[in-house]
Protein backbone atom coordinates (compact mmCIF):
# COMPACT_ATOMS: atom_id res chain seq x y z
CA UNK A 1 130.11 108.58 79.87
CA UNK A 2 126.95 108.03 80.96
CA UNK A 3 125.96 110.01 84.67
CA UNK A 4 124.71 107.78 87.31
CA UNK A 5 120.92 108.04 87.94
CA UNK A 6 120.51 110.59 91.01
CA UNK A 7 119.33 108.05 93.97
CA UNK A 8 118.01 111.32 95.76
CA UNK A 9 115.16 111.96 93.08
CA UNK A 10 112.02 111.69 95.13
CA UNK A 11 109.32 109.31 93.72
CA UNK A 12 106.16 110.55 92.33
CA UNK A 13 103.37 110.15 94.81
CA UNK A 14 99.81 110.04 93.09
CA UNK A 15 97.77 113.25 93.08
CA UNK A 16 95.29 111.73 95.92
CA UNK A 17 98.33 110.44 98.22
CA UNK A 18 98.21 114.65 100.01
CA UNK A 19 94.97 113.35 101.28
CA UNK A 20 96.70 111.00 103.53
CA UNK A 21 99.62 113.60 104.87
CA UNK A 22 97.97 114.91 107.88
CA UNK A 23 95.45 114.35 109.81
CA UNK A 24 91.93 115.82 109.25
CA UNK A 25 91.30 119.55 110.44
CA UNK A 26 87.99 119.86 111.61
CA UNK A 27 86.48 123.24 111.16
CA UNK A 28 83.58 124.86 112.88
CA UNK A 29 80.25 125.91 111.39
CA UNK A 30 81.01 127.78 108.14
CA UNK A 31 79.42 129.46 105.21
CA UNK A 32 80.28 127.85 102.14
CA UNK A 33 81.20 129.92 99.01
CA UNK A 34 80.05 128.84 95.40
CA UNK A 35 82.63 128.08 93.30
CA UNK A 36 79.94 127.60 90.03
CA UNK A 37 76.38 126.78 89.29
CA UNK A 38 73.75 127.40 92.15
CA UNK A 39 71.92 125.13 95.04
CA UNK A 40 68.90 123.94 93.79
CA UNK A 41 66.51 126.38 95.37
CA UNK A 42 64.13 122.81 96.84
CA UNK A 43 67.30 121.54 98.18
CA UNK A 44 67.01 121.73 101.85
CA UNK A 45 68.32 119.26 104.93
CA UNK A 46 71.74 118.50 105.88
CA UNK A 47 73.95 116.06 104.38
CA UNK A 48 76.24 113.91 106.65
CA UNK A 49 79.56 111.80 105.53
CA UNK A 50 81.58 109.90 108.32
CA UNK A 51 84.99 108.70 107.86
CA UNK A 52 88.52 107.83 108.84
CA UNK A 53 90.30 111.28 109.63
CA UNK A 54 93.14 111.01 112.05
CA UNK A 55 95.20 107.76 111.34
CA UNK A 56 98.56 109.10 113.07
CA UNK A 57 99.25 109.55 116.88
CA UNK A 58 102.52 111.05 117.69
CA UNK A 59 105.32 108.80 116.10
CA UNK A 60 102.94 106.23 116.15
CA UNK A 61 100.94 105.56 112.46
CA UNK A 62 98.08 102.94 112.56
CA UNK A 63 98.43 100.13 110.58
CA UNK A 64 94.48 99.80 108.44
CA UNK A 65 92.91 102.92 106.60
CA UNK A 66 89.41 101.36 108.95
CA UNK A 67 91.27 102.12 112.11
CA UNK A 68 91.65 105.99 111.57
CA UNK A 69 89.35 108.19 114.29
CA UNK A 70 85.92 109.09 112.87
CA UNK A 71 85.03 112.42 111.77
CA UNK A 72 81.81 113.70 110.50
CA UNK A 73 81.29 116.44 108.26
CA UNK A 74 77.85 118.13 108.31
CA UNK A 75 76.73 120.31 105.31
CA UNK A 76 73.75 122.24 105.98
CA UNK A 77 71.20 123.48 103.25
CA UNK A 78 68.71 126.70 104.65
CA UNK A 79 66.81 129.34 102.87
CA UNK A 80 69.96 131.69 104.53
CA UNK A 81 72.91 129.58 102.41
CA UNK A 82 74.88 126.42 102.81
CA UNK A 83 77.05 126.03 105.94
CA UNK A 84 79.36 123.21 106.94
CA UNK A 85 81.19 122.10 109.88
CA UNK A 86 83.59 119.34 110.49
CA UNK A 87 84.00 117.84 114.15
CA UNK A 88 85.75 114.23 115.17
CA UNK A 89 83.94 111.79 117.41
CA UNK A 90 85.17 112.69 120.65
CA UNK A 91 84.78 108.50 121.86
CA UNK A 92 86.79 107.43 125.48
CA UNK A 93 89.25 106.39 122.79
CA UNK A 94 89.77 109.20 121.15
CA UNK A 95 89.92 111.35 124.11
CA UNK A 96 92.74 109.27 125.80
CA UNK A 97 95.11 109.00 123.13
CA UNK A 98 94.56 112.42 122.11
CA UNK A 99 96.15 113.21 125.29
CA UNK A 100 98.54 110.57 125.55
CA UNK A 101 99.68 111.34 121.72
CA UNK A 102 100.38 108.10 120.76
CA UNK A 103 98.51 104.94 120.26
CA UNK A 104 97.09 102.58 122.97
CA UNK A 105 94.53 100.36 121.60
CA UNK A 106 94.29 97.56 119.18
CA UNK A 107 91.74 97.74 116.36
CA UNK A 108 91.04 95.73 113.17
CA UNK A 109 94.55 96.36 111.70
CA UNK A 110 96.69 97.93 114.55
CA UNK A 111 98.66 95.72 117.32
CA UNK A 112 98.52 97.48 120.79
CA UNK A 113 101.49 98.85 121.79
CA UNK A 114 103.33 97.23 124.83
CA UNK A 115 105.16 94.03 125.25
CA UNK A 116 102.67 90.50 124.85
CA UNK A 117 101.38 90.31 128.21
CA UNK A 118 100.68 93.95 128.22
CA UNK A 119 98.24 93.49 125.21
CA UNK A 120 95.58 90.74 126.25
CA UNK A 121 92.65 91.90 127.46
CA UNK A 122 92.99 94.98 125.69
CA UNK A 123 89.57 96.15 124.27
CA UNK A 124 89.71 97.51 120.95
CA UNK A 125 88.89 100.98 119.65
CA UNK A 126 85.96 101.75 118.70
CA UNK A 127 86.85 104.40 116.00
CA UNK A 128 83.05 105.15 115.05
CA UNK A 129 84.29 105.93 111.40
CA UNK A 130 82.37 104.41 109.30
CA UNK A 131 78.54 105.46 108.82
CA UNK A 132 76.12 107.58 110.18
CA UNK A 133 71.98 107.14 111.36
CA UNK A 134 70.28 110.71 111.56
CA UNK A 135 67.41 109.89 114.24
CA UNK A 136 65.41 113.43 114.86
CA UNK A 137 67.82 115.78 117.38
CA UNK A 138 70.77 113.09 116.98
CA UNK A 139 73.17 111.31 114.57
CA UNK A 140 74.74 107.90 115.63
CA UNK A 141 78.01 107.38 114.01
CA UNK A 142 78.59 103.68 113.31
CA UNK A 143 81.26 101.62 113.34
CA UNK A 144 80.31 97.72 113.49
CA UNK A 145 83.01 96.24 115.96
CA UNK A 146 80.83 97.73 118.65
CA UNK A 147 77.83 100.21 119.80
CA UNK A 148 77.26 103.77 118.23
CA UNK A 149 78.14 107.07 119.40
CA UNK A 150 75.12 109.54 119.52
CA UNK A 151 76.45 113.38 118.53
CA UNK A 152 74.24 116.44 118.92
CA UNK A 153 72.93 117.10 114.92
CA UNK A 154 72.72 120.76 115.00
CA UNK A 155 76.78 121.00 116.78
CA UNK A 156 78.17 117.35 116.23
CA UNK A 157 79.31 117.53 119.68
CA UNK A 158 79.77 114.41 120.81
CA UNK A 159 76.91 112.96 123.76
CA UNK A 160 78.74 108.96 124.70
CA UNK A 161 77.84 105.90 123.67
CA UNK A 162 74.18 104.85 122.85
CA UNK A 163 72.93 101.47 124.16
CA UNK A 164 70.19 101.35 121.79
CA UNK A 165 68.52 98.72 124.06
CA UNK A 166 71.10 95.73 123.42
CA UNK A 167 72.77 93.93 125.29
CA UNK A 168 76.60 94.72 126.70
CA UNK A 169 78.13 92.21 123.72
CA UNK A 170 76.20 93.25 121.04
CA UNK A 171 77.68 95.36 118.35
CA UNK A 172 75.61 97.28 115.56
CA UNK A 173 76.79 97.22 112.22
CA UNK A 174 77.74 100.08 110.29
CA UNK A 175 75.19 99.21 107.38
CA UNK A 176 71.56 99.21 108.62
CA UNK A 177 68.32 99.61 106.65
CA UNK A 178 65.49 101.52 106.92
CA UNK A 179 61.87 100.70 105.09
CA UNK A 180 60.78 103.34 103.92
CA UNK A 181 56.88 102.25 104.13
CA UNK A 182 56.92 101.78 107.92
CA UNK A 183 60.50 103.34 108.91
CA UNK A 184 61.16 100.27 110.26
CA UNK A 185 65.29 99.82 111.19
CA UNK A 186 66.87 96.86 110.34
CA UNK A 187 70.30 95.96 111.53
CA UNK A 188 73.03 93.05 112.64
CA UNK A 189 76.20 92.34 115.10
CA UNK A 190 78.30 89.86 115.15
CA UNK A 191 79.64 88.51 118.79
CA UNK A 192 82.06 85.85 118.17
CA UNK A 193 83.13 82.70 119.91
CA UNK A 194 84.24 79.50 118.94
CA UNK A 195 81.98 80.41 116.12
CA UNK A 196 80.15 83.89 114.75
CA UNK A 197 76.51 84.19 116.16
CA UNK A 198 75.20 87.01 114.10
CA UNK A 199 72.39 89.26 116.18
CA UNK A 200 70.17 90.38 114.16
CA UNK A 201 68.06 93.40 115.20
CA UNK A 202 64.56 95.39 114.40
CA UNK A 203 63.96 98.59 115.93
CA UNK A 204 60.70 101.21 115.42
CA UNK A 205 61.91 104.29 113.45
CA UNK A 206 63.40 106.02 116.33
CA UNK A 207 65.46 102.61 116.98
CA UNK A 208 63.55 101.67 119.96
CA UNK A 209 64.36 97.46 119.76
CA UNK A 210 61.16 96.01 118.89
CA UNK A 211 62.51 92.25 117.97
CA UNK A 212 65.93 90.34 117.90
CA UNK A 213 66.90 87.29 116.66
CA UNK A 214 70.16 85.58 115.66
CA UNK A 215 71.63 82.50 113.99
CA UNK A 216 75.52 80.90 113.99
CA UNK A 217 77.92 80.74 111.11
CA UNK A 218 80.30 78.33 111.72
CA UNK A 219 84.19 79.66 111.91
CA UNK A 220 84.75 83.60 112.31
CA UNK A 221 83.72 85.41 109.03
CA UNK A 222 84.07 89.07 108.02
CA UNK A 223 80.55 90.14 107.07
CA UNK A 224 80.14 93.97 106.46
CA UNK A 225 77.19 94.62 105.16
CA UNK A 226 73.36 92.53 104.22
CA UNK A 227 69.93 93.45 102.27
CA UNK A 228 66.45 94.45 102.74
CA UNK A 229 64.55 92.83 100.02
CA UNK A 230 60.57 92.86 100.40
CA UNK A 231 59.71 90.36 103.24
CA UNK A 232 63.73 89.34 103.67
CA UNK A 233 67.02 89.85 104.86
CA UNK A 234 69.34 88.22 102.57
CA UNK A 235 73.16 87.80 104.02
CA UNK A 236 76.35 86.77 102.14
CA UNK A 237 78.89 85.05 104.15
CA UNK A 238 81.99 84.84 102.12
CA UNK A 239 85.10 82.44 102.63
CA UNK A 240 87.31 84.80 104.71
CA UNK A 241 87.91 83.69 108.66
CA UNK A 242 89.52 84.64 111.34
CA UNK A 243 92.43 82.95 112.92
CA UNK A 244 91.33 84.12 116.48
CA UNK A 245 94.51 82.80 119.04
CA UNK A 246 97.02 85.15 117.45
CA UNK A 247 94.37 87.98 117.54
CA UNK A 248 93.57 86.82 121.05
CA UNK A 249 96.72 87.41 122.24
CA UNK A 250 97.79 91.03 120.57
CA UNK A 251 100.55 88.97 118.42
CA UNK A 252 98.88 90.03 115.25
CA UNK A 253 95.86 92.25 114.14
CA UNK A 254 92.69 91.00 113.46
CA UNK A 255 93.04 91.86 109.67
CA UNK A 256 96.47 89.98 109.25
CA UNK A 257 94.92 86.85 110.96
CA UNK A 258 92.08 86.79 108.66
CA UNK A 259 92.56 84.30 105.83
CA UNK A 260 90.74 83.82 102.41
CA UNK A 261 89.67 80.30 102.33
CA UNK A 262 87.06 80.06 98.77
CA UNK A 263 87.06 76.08 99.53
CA UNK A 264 84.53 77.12 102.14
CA UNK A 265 82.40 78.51 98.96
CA UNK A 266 80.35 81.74 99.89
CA UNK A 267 76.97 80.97 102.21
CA UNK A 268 73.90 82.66 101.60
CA UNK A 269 71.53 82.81 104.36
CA UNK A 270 67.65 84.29 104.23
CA UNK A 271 65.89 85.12 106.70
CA UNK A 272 61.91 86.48 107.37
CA UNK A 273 62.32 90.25 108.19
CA UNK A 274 59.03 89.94 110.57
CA UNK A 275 60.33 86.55 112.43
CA UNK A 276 64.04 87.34 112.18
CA UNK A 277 64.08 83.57 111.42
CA UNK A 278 65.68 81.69 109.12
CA UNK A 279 63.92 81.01 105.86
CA UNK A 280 66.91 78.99 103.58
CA UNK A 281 70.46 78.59 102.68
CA UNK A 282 72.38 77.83 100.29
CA UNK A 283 76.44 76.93 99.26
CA UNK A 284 77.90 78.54 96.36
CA UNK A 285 81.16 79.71 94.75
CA UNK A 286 82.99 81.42 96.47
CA UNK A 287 83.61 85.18 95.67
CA UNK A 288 84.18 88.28 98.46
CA UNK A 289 81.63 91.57 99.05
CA UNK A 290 81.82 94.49 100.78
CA UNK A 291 78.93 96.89 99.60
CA UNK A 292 75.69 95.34 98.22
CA UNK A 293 73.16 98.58 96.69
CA UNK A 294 70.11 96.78 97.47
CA UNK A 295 67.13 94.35 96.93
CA UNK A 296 63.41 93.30 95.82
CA UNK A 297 61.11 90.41 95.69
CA UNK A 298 59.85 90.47 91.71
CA UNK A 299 56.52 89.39 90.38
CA UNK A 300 57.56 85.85 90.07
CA UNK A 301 58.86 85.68 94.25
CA UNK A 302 62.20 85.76 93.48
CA UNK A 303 64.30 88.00 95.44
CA UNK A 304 66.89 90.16 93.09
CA UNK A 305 69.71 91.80 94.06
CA UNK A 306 72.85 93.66 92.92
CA UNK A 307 76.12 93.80 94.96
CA UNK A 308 80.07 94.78 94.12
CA UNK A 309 81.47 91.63 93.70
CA UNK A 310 85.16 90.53 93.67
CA UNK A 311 86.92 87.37 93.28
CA UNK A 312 88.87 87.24 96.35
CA UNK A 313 89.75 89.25 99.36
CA UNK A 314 92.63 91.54 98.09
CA UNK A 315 91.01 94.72 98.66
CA UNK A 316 91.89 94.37 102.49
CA UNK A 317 95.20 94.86 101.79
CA UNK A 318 94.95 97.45 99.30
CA UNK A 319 92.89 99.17 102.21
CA UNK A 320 96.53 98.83 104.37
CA UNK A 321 98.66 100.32 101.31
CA UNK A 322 95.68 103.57 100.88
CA UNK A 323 96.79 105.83 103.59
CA UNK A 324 100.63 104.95 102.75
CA UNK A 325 100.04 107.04 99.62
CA UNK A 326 101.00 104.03 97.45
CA UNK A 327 98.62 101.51 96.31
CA UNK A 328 101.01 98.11 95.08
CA UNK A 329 97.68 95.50 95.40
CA UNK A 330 95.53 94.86 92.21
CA UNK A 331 92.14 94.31 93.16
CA UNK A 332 88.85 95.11 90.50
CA UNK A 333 85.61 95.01 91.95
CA UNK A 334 82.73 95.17 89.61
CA UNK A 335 79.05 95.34 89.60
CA UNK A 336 76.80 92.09 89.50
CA UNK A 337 73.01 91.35 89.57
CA UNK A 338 71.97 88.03 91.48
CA UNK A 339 68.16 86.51 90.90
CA UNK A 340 67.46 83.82 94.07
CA UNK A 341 64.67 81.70 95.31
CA UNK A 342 63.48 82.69 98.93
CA UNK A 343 62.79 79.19 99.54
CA UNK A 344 65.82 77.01 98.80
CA UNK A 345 68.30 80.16 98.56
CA UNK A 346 69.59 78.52 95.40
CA UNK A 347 71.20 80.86 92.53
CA UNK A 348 68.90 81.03 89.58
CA UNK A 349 71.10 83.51 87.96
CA UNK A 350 73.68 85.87 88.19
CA UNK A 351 75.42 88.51 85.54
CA UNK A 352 77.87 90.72 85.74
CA UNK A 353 76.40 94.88 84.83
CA UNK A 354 79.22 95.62 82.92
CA UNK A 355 83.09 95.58 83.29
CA UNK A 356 84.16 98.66 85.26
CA UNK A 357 86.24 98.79 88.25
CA UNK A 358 83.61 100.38 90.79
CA UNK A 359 82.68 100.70 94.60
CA UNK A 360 80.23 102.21 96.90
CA UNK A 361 76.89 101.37 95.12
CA UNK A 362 73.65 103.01 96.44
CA UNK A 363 70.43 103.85 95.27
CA UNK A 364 67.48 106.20 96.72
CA UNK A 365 66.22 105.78 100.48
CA UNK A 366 62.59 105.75 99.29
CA UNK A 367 63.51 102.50 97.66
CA UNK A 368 65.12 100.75 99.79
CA UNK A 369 64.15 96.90 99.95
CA UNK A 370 61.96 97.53 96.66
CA UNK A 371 62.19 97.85 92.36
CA UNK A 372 64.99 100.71 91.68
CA UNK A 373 65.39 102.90 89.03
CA UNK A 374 69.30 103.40 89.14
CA UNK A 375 72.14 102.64 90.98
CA UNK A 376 74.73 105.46 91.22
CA UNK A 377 78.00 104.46 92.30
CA UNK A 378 82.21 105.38 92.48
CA UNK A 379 83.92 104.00 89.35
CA UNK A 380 87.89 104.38 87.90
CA UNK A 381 88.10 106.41 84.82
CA UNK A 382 88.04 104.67 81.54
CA UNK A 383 92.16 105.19 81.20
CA UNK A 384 92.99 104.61 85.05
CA UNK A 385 95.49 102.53 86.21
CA UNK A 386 93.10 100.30 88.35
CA UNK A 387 95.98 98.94 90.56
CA UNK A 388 97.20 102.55 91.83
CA UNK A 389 94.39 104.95 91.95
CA UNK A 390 91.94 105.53 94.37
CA UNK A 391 88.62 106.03 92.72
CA UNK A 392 88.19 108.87 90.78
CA UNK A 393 84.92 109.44 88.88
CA UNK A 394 80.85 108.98 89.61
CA UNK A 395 78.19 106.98 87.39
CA UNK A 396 74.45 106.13 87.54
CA UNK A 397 73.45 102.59 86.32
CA UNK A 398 70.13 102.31 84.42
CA UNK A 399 68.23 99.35 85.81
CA UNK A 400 66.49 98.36 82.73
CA UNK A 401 69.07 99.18 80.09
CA UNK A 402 72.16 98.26 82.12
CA UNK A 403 74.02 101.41 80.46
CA UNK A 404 76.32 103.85 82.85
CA UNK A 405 75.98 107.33 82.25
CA UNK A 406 80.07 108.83 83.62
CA UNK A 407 80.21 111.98 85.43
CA UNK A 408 83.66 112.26 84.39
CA UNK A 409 85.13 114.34 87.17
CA UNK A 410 88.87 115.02 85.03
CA UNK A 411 92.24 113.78 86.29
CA UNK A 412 93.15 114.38 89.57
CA UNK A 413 89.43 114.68 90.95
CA UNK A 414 88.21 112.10 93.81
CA UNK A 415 84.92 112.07 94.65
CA UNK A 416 83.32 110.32 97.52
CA UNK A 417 80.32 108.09 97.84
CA UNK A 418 77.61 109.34 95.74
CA UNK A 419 74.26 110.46 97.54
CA UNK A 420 71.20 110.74 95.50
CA UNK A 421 68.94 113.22 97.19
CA UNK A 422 65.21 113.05 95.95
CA UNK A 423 63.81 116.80 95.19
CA UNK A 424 60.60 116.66 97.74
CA UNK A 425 58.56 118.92 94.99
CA UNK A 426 59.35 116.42 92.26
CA UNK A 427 60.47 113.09 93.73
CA UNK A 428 61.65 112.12 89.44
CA UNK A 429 64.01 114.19 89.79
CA UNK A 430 67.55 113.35 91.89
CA UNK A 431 70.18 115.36 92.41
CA UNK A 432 73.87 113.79 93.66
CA UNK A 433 75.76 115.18 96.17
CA UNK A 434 79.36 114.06 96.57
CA UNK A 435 82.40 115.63 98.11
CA UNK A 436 85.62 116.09 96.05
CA UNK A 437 89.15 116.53 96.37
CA UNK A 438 90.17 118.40 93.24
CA UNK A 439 93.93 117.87 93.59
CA UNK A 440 94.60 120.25 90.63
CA UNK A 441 93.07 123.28 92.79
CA UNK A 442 94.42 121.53 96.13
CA UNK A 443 90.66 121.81 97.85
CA UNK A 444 87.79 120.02 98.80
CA UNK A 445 84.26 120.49 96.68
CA UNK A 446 81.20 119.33 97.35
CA UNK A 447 79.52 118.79 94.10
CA UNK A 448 75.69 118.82 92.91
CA UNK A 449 75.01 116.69 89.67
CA UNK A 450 71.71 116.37 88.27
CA UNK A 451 71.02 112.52 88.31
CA UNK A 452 69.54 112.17 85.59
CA UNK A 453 72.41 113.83 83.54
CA UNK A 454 75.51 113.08 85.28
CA UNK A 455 77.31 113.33 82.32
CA UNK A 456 76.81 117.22 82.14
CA UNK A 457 78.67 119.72 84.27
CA UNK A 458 77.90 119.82 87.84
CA UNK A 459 74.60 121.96 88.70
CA UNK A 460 76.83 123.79 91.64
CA UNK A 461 80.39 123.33 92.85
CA UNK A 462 80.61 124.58 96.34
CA UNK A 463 84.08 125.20 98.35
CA UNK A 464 85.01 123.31 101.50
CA UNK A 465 87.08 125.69 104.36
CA UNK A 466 89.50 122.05 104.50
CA UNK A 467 90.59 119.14 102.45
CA UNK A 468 88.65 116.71 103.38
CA UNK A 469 89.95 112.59 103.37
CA UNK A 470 88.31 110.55 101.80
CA UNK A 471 85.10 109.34 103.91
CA UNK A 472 83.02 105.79 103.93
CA UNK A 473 79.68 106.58 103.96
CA UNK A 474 76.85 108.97 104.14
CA UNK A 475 73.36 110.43 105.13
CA UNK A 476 70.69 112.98 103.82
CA UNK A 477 68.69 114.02 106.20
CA UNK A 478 65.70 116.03 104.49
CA UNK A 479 64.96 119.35 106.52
């Protein structure tokens, strides 16, 4: 006689699903012990990630990974050691359901609480969780449904709100640009209506507004992020809207109300970085971005640039399933090159760099909006099951050859976004600084690669005081 299977057997949870269990613990200003390896003795400044660290209030859980609380961790580099400290973003928000413990505001994919009537007119939370902007004595943390929060650099205390100059409807994305010629800060809201009207934004290098400008897309679109390429700013506005009256009146979140809709084809708009007006546009297939790594204008005045493309907009709902420690949506983003004419925005070619399942592309700061060497970026391990794992594993991407040199971490290792800090006495050589959860050892790492041989061992492996979730995006800031 065969038993009966036991229905009480718990299901295995992936290794990466304990990052998601509590909320973040911030921790004050530490010293951090080295696990292996040493700091690069020219490696001085502070990096900064920003990210999604409390996602629970009370009995209350909200319902999009993008709607957890930001909070930044700061990792400081001196001649006396590395330090680190971890601190949320202390917004009104934050504050008021901190002492409420539960929930009270909508955001992109959480319903207010309350009956109907009690929802409209509810603003949504700005969770400032998504990026950061070192500017001198302060660091904005970003988050592109509204205006940054300015925190103290040295304490990460947080200081309110900064106006930056715009006006009270104007939001600042969480993806701006910096030239690295003139410091120059480019950035973009979007204010919607009965159609988007994207503001689009230039500010001197300590974000004093210097010049605005704006156009309309027509419908609601979901455009994170743009690129600074020579004398343009090149947008992608891909086929996902808004349905705005359910939004409008708290029956649904703003993600479940946006729809994919690839008859609309994907718009590309360019405009003149010095006029903030538009240059061309152009209709093409459709196909959904989050993260482009950057741009150029080549010898022939064509603009070139490389983004993570995917074929539709599935990766919003894998984003819902992430904190639930389960990930049940197949979605593969990979890494493509486009080549474009400034003048008609047409497509003159486009390739994809290779077939692996990757996010979070970036290349230096000092060559931003110009020629790159490499793009390093987060990829899935060569025998990952794409459709349940977070990523787990770093790579560089040689711009000429096209090859990808793997960092590979080991199972059970998740790094975040990979930073590529220039060394100031040697500005060939890059080191990458990531942060890790090695599940194995149940800690967080930060981890220093040599970029130019990612595929060795790490230079050092330093020990975080806390796990640390998994964060969006981050800064250096050179000392």
């Amino acid at each position: 006689m065969v038993a009966a299977p036991n229905q009480n057997l718990a299901v295995t949870k992936p290794a990466w699903s304990k990052l998601f269990e509590q909320p973040a613990e911030p921790f004050a200003l530490t010293n951090l012990d080295v696990l292996a390896g040493s700091v690069p003795k020219n490696l001085r400044g502070t990096l900064f990630r920003n990210g999604p660290g409390q996602l629970t209030r009370g009995d209350d859980r909200m319902g999009h990974w993008f709607d957890g609380d930001g909070v930044i961790l700061g990792v400081y580099f001196t001649d006396e050691g590395v330090k680190a400290q971890y601190r949320y973003v202390e917004t009104q928000y934050f504050q008021e359901e901190s002492a409420a413990d539960k929930l009270l505001y909508p955001n992109y994919g959480t319903v207010a609480p309350g009956k109907v009537w009690q929802r409209w007119g509810k603003p949504a939370k700005n969770s400032a969780n998504t990026s950061v902007l070192p500017l001198g004595d302060r660091l904005l943390a970003l988050w592109e449904g509204g205006k940054p929060h300015a925190l103290d650099v040295a304490t990460l205390e947080t200081l309110g709100e900064e106006t930056l100059g715009l006006a009270k409807n104007d939001t600042f994305s969480a993806h701006h640009k910096i030239d690295p010629v003139t410091g120059e800060i480019y950035n973009f809201g979007t204010v919607f209506g009965k159609d988007a009207t994207f503001q689009v934004y230039k500010f001197d290098n300590q974000a004093k507004l210097l010049k605005r400008g704006q156009f309309t897309v027509k419908g609601l679109p979901l455009t994170h992020d743009f690129v600074l390429a020579g004398d343009y700013l090149i947008f992608s506005i891909c086929p996902v809207r808004l349905q705005p009256f359910p939004a409008l009146f708290g029956l649904k979140s703003v993600s479940d109300c946006l729809q994919w809709q690839p008859e609309l084809g994907t718009e590309i708009i360019i405009l003149n970085r010095h006029t903030l007006e538009i240059v061309s546009c152009s209709k093409n297939d459709p196909w959904f971005q989050w993260h482009f790594t950057n741009g150029f204008v080549n010898e022939y005045d064509e603009i070139e640039l490389e983004m993570v493309r995917f074929n539709d907009f599935a990766s919003n709902q894998q984003f819902v399933e992430i904190p639930r420690g389960s990930i049940q949506t197949y979605t593969k983003g990979t890494l493509w090159h486009y080549r474009i004419d400034p003048k008609t925005a047409k497509i003159l070619d486009s390739f994809q760099v290779g077939d692996r399942s990757c996010e979070f592309p970036i290349t230096l700061d000092s060559q931003t909006g110009q020629h790159w060497d490499k793009t390093f970026i987060g990829i899935h391990r060569d025998e990952s099951d794409i459709g349940h794992e977070l990523i787990n594993g770093i790579a560089c991407v040689d711009q000429k050859t096209k090859e990808y040199t793997v960092a590979d971490l080991g199972a059970g290792h998740y790094p975040s976004e990979p930073i590529p800090v220039q060394n100031p006495d040697n500005p060939k050589q890059t080191w990458i600084l990531t942060v890790v959860f090695n599940a194995p050892a149940n800690r967080s790492e930060l981890r220093i690669y040599d970029g130019d041989r990612l595929s060795d061992k790490p230079i050092c492996i330093l020990a975080l005081p806390k796990i640390i979730p998994p964060s969006f995006h981050g800064k250096w800031q050179p000392a």
